[in-house]
Protein backbone atom coordinates (compact mmCIF):
# COMPACT_ATOMS: atom_id res chain seq x y z
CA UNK A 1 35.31 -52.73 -32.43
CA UNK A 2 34.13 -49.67 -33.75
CA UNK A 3 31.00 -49.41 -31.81
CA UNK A 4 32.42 -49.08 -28.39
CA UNK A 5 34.13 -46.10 -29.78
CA UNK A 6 30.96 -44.25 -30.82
CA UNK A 7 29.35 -45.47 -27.53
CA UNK A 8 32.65 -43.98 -25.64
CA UNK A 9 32.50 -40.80 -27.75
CA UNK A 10 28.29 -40.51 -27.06
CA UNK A 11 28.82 -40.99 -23.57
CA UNK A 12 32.28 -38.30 -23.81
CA UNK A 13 29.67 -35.95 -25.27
CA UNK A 14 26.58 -35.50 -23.23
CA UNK A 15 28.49 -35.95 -19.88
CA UNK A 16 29.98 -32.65 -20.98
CA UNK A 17 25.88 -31.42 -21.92
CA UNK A 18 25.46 -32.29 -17.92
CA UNK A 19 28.28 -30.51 -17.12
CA UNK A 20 27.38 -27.69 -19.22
CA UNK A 21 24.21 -27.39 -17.31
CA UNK A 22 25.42 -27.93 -13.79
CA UNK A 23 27.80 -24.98 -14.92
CA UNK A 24 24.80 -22.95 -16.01
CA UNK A 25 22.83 -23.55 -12.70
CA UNK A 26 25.83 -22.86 -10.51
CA UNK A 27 26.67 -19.58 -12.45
CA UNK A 28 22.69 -18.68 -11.66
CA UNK A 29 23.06 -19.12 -7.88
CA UNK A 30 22.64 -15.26 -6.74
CA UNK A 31 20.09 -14.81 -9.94
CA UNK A 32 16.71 -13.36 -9.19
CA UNK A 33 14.46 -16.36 -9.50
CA UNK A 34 16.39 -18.50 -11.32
CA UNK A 35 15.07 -21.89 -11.80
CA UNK A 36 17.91 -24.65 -12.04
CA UNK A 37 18.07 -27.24 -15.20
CA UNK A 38 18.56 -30.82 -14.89
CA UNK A 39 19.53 -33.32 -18.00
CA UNK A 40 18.43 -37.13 -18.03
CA UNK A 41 19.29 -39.27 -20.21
CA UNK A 42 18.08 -42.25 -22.29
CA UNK A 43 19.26 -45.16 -24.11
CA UNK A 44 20.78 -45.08 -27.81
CA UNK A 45 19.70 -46.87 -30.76
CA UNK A 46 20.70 -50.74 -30.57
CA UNK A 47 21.42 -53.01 -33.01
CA UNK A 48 19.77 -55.83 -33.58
CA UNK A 49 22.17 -59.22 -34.30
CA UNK A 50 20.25 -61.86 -33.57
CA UNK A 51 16.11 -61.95 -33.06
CA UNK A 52 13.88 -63.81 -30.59
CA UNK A 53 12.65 -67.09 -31.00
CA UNK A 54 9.26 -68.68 -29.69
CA UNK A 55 9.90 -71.68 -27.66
CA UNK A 56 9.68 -74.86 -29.43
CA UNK A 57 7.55 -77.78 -28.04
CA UNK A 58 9.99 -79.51 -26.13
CA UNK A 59 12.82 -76.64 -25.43
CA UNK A 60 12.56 -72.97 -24.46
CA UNK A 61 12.77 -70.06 -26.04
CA UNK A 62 16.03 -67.57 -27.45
CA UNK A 63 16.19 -63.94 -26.24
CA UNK A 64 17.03 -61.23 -28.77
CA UNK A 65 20.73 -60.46 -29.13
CA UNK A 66 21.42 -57.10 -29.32
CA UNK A 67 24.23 -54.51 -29.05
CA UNK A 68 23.67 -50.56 -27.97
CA UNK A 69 25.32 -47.97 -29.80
CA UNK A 70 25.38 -45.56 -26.76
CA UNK A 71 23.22 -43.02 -25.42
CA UNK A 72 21.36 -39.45 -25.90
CA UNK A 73 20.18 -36.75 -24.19
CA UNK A 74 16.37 -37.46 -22.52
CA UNK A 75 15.65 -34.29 -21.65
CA UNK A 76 16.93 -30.65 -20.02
CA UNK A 77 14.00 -29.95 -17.41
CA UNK A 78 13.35 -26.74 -15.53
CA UNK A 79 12.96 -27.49 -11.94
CA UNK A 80 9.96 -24.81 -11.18
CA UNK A 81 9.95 -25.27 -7.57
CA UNK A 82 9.56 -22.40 -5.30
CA UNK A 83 12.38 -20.74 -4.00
CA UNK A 84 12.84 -18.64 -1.24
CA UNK A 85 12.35 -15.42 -0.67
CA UNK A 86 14.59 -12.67 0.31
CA UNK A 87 13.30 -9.59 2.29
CA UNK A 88 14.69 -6.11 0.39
CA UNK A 89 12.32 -3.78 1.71
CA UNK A 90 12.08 -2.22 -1.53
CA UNK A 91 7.89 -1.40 -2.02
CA UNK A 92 9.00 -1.88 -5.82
CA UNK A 93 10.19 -5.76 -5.08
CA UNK A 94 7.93 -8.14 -5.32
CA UNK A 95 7.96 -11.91 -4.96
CA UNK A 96 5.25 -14.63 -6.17
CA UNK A 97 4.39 -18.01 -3.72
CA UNK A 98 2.96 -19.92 -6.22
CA UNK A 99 3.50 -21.52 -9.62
CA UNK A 100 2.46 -18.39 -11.55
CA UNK A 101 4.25 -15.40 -13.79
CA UNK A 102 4.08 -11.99 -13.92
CA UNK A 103 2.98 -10.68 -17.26
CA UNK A 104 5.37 -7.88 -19.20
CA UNK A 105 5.15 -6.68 -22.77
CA UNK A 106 6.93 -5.27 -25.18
CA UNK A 107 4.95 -3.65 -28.02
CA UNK A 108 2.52 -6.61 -28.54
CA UNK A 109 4.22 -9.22 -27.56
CA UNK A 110 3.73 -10.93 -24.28
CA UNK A 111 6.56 -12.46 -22.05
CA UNK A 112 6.89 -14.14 -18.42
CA UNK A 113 8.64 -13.88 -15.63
CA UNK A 114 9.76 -14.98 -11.85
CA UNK A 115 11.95 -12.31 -11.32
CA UNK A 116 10.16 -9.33 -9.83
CA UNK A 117 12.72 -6.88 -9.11
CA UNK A 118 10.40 -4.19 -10.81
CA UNK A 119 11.55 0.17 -11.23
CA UNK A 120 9.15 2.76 -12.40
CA UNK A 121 10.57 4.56 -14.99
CA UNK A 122 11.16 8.11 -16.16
CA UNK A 123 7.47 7.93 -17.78
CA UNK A 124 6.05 6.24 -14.34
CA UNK A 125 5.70 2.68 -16.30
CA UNK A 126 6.77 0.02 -14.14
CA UNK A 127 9.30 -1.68 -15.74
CA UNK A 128 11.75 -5.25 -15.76
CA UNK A 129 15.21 -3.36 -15.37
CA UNK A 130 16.34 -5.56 -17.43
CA UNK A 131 14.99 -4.76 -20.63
CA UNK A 132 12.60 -2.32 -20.03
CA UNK A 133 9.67 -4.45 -20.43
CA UNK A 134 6.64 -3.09 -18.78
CA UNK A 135 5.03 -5.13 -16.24
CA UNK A 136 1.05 -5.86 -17.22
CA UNK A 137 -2.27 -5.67 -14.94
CA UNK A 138 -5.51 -3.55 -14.71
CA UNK A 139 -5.15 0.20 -14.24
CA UNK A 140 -7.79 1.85 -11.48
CA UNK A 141 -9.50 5.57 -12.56
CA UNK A 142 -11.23 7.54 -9.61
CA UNK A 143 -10.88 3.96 -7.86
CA UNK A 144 -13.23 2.30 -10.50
CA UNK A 145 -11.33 -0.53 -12.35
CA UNK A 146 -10.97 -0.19 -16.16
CA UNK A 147 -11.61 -2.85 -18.40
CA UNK A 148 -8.35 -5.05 -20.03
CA UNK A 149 -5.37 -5.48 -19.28
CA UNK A 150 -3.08 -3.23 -19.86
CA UNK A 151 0.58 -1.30 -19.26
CA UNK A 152 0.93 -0.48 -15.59
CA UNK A 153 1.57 2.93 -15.34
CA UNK A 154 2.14 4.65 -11.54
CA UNK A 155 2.71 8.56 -12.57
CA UNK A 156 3.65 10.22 -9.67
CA UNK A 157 2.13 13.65 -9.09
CA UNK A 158 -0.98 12.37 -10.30
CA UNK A 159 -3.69 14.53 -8.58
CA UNK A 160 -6.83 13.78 -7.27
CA UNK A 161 -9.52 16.43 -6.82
CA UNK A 162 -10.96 18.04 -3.66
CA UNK A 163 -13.93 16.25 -2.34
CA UNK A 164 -15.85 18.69 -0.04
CA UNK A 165 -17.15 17.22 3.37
CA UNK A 166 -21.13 16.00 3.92
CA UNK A 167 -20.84 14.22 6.85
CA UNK A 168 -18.86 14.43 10.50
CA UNK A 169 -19.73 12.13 13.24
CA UNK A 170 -20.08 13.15 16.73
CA UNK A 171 -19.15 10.67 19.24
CA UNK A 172 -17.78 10.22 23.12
CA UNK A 173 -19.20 10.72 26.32
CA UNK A 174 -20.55 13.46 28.13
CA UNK A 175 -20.05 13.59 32.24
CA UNK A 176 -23.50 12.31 33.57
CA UNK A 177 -22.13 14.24 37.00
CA UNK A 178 -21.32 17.52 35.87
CA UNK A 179 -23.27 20.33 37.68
CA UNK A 180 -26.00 21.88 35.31
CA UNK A 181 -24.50 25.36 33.43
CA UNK A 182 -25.16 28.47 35.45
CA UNK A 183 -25.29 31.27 32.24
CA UNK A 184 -26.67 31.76 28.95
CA UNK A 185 -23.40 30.56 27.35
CA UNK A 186 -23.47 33.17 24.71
CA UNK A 187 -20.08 34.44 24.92
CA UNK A 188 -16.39 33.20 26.42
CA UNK A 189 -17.00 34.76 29.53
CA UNK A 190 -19.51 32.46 30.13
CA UNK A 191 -16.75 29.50 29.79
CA UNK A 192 -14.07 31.33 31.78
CA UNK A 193 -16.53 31.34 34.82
CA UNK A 194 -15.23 28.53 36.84
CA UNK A 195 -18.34 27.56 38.11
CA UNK A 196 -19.17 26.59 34.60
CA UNK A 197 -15.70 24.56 33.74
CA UNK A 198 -17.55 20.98 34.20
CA UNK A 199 -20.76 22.15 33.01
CA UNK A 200 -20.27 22.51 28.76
CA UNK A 201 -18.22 20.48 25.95
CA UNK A 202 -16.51 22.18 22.79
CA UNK A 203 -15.67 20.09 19.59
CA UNK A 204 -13.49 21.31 17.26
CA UNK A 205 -13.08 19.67 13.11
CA UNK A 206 -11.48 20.79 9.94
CA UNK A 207 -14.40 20.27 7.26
CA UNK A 208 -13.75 21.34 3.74
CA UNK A 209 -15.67 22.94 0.74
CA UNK A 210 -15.94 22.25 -3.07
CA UNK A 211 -12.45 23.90 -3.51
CA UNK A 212 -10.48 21.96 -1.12
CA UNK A 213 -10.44 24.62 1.28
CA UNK A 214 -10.43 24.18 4.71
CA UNK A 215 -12.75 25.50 7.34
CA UNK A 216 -13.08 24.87 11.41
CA UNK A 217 -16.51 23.81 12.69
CA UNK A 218 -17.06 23.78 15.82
CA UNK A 219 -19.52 22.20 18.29
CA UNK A 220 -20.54 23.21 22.09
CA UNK A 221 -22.92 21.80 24.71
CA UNK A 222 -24.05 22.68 27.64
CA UNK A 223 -25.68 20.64 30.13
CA UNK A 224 -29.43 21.95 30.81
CA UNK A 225 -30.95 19.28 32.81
CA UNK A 226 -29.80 15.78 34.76
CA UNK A 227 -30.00 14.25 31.01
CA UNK A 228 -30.77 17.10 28.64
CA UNK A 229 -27.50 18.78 27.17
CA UNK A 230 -28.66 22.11 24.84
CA UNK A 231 -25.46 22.23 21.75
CA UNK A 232 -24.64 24.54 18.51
CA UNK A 233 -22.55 24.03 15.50
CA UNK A 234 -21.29 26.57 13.67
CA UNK A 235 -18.39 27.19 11.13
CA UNK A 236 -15.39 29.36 12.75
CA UNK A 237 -12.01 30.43 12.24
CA UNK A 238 -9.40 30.73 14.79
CA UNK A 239 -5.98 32.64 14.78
CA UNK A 240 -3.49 34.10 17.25
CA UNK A 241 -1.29 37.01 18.16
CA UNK A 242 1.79 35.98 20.70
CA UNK A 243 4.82 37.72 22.62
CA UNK A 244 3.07 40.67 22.34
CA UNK A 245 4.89 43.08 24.42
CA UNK A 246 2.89 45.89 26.57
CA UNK A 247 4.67 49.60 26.76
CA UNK A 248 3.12 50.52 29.90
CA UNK A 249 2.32 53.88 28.76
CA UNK A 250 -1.26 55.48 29.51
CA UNK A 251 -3.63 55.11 27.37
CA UNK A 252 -1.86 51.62 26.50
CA UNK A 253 -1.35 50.16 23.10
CA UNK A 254 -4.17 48.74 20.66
CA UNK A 255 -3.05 45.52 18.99
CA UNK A 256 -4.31 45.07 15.69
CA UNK A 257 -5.32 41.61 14.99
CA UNK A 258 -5.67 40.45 11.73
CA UNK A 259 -8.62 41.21 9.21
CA UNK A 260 -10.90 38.10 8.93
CA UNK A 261 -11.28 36.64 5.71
CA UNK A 262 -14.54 37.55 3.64
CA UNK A 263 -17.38 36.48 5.62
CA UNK A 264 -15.82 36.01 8.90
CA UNK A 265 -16.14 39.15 11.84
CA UNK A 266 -14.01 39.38 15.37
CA UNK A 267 -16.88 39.70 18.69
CA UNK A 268 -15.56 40.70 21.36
CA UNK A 269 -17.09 37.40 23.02
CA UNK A 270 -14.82 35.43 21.32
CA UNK A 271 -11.51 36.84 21.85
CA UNK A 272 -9.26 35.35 24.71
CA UNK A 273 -5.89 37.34 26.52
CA UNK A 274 -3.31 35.29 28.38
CA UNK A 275 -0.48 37.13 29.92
CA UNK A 276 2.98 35.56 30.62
CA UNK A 277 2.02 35.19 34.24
CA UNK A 278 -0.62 32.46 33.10
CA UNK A 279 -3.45 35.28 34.33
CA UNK A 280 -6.55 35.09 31.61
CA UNK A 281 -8.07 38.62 30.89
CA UNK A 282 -11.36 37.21 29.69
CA UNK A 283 -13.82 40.20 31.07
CA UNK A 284 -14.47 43.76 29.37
CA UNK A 285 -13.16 45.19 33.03
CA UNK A 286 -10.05 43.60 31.52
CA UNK A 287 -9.76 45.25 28.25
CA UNK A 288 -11.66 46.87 25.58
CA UNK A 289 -12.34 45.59 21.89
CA UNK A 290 -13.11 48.49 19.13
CA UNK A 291 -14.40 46.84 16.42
CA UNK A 292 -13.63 47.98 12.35
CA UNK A 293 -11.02 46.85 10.15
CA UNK A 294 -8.72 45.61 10.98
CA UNK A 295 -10.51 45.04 14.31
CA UNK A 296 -8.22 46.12 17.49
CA UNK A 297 -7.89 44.76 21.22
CA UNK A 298 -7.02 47.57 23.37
CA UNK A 299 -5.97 47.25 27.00
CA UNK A 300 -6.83 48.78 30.10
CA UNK A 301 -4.16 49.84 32.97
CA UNK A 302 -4.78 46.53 34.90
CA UNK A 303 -3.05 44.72 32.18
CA UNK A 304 0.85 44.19 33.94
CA UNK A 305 3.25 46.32 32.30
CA UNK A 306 5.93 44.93 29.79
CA UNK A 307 4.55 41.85 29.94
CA UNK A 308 4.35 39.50 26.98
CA UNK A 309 0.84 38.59 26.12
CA UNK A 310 -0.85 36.15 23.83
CA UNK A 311 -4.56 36.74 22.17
CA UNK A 312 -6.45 34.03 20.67
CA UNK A 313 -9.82 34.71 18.69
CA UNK A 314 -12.44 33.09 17.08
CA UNK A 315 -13.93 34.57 13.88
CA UNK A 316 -17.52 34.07 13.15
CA UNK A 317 -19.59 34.27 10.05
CA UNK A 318 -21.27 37.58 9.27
CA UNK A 319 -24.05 35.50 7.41
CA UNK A 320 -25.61 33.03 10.62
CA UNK A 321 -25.77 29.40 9.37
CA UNK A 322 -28.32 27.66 8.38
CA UNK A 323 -29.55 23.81 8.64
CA UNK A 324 -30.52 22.37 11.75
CA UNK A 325 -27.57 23.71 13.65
CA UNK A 326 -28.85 23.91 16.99
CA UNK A 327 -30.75 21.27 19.59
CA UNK A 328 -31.14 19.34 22.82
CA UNK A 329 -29.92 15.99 23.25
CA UNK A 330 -31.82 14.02 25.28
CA UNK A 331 -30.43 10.87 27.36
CA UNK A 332 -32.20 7.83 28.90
CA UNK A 333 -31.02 7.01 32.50
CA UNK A 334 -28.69 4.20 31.31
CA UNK A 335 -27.06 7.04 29.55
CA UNK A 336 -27.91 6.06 25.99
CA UNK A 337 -29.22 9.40 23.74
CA UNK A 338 -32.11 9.57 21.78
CA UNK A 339 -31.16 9.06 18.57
CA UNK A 340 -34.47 10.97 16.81
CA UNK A 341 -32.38 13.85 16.67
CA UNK A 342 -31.63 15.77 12.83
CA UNK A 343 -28.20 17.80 12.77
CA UNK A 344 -26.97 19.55 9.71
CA UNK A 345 -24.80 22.23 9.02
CA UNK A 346 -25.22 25.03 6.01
CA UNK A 347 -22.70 27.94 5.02
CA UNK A 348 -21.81 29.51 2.01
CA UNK A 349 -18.22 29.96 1.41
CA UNK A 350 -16.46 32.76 -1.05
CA UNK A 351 -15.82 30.99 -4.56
CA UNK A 352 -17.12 27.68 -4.09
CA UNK A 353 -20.08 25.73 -3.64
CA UNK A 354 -22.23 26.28 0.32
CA UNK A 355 -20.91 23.54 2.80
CA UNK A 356 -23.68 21.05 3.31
CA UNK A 357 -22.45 18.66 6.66
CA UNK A 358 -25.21 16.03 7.96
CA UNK A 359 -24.25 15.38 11.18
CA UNK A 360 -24.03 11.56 12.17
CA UNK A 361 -25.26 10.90 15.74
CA UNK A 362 -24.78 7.18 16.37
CA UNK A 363 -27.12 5.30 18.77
CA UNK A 364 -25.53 2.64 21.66
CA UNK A 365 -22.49 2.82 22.99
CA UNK A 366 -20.57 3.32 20.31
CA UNK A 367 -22.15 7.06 19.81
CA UNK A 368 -22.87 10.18 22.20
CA UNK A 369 -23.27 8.85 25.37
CA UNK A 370 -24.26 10.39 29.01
CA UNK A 371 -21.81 7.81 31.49
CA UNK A 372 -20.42 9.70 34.85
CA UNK A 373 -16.52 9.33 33.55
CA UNK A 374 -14.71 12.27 33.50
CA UNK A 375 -11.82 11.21 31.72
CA UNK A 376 -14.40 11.01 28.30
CA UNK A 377 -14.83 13.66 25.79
CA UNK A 378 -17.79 14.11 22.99
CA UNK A 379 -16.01 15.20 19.93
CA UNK A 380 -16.45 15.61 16.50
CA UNK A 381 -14.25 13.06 14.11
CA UNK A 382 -14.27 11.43 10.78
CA UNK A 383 -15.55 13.70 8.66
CA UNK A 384 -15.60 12.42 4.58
CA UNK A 385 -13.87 15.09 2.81
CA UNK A 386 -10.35 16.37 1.95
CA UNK A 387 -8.24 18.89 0.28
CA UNK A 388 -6.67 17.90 -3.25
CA UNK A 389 -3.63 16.01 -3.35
CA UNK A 390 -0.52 14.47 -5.33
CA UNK A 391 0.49 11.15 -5.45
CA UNK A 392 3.50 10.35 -3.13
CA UNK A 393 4.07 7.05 -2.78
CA UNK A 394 2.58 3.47 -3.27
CA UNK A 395 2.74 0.00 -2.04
CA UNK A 396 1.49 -3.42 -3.20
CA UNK A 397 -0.41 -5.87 -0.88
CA UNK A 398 -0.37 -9.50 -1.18
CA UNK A 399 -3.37 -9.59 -3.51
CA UNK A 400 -1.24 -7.45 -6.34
CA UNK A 401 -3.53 -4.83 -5.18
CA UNK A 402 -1.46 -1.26 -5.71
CA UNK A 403 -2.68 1.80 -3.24
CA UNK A 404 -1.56 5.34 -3.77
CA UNK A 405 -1.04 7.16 -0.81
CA UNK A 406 -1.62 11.17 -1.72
CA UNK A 407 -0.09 14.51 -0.41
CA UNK A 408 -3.92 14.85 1.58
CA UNK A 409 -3.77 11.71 3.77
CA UNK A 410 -5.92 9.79 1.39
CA UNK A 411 -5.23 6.57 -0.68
CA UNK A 412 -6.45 5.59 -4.03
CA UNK A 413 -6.41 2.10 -5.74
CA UNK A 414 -4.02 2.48 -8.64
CA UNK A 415 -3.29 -0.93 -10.23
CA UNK A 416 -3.56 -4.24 -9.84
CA UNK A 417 -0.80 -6.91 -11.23
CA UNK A 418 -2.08 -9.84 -13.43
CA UNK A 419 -0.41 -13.30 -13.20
CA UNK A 420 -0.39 -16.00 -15.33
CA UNK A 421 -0.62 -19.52 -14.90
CA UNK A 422 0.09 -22.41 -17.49
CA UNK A 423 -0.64 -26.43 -17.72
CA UNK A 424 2.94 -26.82 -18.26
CA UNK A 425 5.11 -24.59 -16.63
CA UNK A 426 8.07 -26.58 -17.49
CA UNK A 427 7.53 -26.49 -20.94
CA UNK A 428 8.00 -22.47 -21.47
CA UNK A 429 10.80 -21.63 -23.45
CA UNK A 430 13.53 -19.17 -21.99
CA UNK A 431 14.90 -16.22 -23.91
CA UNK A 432 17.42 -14.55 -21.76
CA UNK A 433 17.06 -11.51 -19.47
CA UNK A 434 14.66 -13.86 -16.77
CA UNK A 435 12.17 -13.91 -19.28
CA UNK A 436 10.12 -17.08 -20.83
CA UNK A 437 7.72 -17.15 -23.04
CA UNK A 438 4.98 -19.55 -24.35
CA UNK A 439 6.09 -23.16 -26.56
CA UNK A 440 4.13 -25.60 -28.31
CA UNK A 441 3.98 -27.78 -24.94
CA UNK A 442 3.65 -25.01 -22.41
CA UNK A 443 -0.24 -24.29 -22.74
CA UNK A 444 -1.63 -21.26 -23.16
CA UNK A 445 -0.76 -18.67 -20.45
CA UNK A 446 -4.35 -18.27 -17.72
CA UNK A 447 -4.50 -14.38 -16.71
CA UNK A 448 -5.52 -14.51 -13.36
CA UNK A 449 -5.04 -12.17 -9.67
CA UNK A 450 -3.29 -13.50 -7.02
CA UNK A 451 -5.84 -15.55 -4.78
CA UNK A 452 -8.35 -14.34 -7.42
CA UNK A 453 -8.38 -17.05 -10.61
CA UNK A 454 -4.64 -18.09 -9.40
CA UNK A 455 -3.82 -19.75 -6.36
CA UNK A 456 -0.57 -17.68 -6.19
CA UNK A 457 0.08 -14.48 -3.54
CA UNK A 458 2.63 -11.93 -3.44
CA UNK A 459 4.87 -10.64 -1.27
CA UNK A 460 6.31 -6.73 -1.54
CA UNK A 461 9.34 -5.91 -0.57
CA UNK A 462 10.60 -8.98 -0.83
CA UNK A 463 12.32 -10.92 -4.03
CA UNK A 464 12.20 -14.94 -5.13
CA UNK A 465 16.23 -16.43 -4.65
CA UNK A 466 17.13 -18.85 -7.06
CA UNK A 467 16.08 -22.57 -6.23
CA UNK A 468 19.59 -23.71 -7.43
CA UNK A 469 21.27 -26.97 -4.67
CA UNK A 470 24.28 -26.18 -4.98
CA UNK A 471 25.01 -29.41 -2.60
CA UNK A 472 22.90 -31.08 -4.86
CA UNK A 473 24.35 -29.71 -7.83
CA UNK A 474 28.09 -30.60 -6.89
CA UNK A 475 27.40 -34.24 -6.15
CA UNK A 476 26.01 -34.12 -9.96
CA UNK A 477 28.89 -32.56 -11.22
CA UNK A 478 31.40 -35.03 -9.62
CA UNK A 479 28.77 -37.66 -11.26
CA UNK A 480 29.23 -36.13 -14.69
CA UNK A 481 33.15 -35.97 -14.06
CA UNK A 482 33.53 -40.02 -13.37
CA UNK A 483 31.12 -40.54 -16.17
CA UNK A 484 33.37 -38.43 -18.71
CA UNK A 485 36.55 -40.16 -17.06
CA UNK A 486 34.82 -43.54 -17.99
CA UNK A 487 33.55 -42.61 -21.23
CA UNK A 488 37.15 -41.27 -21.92
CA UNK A 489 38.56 -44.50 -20.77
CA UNK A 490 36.31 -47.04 -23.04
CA UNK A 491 37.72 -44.76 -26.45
CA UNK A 492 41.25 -45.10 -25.31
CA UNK A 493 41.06 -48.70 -24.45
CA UNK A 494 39.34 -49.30 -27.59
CA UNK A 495 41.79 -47.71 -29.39
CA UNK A 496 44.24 -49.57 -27.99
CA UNK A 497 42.29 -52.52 -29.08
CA UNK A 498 42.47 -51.18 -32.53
CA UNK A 499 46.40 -50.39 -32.59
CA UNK A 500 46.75 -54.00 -31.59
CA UNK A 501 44.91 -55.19 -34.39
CA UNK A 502 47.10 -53.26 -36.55
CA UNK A 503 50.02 -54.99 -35.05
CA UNK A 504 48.96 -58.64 -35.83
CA UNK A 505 50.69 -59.02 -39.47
CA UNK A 506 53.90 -58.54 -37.98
């Protein structure tokens, strides 16, 4: 009689361990990569009353006779399948599709997680909010990749030093129709003639030296013969004066333009005058340039009076440049250039090291070219160096991979977050605070990058849901209830049994 109370009272008991579990996945529903438990159970001990028999020669055999005294608890498995993920546009967030962990520490212990709802902290660590555990992977220096894994660390206004420019590319498409040039082109006169408008090419880059500074360069061609184009590089600055107003008085108003930096001088060949009636005053009947310091721009009577004016200037280097600054390119008649061409570029700059620039002169189509289109331009582009910068900002790509994006324009490889990957997933052991860490039947964890040594990827700006049923997970619990009503049922009938029993002497 007594054994279909302890079988009542087993059963009583780990229907409420289900229910305790269902309760736990429900309550995890909204949590950041939760993964949902499930309990199985198995068979109690059972007692033995009578044992099997062989069969005799002429009769069969007797079957065991036995009695169960209940049941246990199986097992409480993690279900690690994937859940899904849930866009947050957060570059911080960042969800695995896989079966691996990210890797956080604290001091020297190692712990896992799912849940990668990371923040970089006050020190520029990135961190698990909730605990402060810093998130683990190999740090970048100068874009090389340091050995070990280590603390991530993302500290912004990091800087990253000047890197002076050795190369520009010139590239595009000079008009195989334009007339030839009728001048010397020495001087912007020679540009302003329109008879000439069709017949040259200026380029204009940003280049900069040792120090970060930046300098204009500036390219110009002129077409010499049906395909021969003469060109010069040199380095130049440029500046402007604007709304300039003319008093009208005789002799009229100098206007001072700026002094050039060191190494830099004003020629009167390079300085430009627009009026607000869109006339250009481009000739020395125009106006007159005195030169010294500052250097002035003085106008003649022709200039309109009152009228608001703007100047624009180039300022060459005192010192000429050296390197192979000057040419002819030659074209065959399919309009492809000879490409056994040197161009190089030499100044010295104030307080920093000479600017060295190779010019790169591609071959093909994809370089300087001689087509009749008029709607192409050669130009100088992608030149190789930049000002010093801070770091601004960062995002991860799906290979854990973190870029830096700097105050200059550039980027920089930062980081790049280790996973880890185990035999036995299942079999890690939680802790609280979406963390795991290793057991006796997880495995060892297998440091890996995602789609290099683990099959996982990530995702930023995006975090793992919780792969909780909760259909699934309220058909169990109605399960568990009729199981504990049952269970419930057998002790009270049993004891009813019992208080008959106790009635029988009467």
């Amino acid at each position: 009689m007594l054994r279909s109370l302890y079988a009542g009272v087993s059963g009583l008991r780990n229907n409420q361990i289900r229910m305790d579990v269902i309760g736990n996945n429900i309550a995890n529903v909204n949590t950041v990569a939760f993964k949902a438990g499930r309990v199985t159970f198995k068979e109690g001990f059972a007692q033995l009353l009578q044992g099997a028999s062989r069969p005799p020669g002429d009769q069969g055999g007797i079957n065991p006779i036995q009695i169960g005294l209940g049941m246990q608890i199986g097992s409480i498995d993690q279900i690690v399948n994937q859940g899904n993920l849930e866009s947050t546009g957060l570059n911080t967030d960042v969800a695995i599709q896989g079966d691996s962990f990210f890797v956080v520490r604290k001091g020297n212990q190692s712990f896992f997680t799912r849940a990668g709802n990371f923040q970089v902290d006050a020190l520029g660590q990135l961190v698990s909010p909730a605990n402060g555990f810093i998130v683990q992977g190999r740090m970048y220096d100068n874009g090389q990749q340091l050995d070990g894994v280590r603390d991530i660390v993302l500290p912004f206004g990091q800087k990253v030093s000047a890197k002076p420019t050795t190369q520009a590319t010139l590239a595009g498409n000079l008009n195989a129709s334009a007339p030839m040039f009728q001048g010397t082109f020495t001087n912007a006169t020679d540009r302003a003639l329109p008879i000439n408008k069709d017949s040259w090419s200026e380029s204009q880059i940003a280049v900069y030296d040792s120090e970060g500074t930046k300098h204009d360069v500036k390219i110009q061609m002129w077409k010499t013969a049906p395909n021969t184009w003469d060109w010069r590089i040199d380095p130049i600055a440029s500046g402007t004066v604007e709304n300039f107003q003319t008093d009208g008085t005789s002799p009229p108003s100098d206007i001072n333009l700026p002094a050039p930096p060191a190494g830099y001088q004003i020629l009167p060949a390079d300085v430009t005058v627009t009026s607000t009636t869109g006339t250009a005053y481009a000739t020395p009947a125009d106006y007159t340039f005195s030169a010294g310091p500052p250097p002035a721009v003085q106008f003649t009577a022709s200039m309109p009076s009152n009228s608001e004016i703007k100047i624009g200037y180039f300022m060459s280097p005192t010192s000429p440049a050296t390197g192979t600054n000057g040419g002819t390119f030659t074209f065959d008649t399919a309009g492809i250039m000879n490409t056994n061409i040197s161009a190089a570029l030499d100044f010295g700059v104030a307080g920093a090291s000479p600017v060295q620039i190779e010019l790169k002169l591609n071959g093909g189509v994809n370089g300087l070219t001689q087509f009749a289109s008029t709607s192409s331009t050669a130009v100088l582009r992608d030149q190789n160096g930049f000002t010093a910068g801070t770091l601004q900002n960062f995002s991860i790509d799906r290979f854990g991979l973190i870029t830096g994006f700097f105050t200059n324009g550039t980027t920089s490889s930062l980081a790049r977050i280790v996973l880890a990957d185990f035999n036995n997933p299942s079999g890690l052991q939680r802790i609280g605070d979406n963390m795991m860490q290793e057991s006796a039947n997880s495995g060892g964890a297998v440091l890996g990058f995602a789609l290099e040594g683990s099959q996982s990827q990530l995702t930023s700006g995006a975090l793992e849901m919780s792969n909780v049923d909760l259909a699934q997970e309220f058909t169990n619990m109605i399960v568990a209830q009729r199981g504990f009503q049952a269970n419930g049922k057998v002790v009270s009938t049993s004891d009813e049994m019992l208080q008959e029993l106790m009635t029988i002497k009467r």
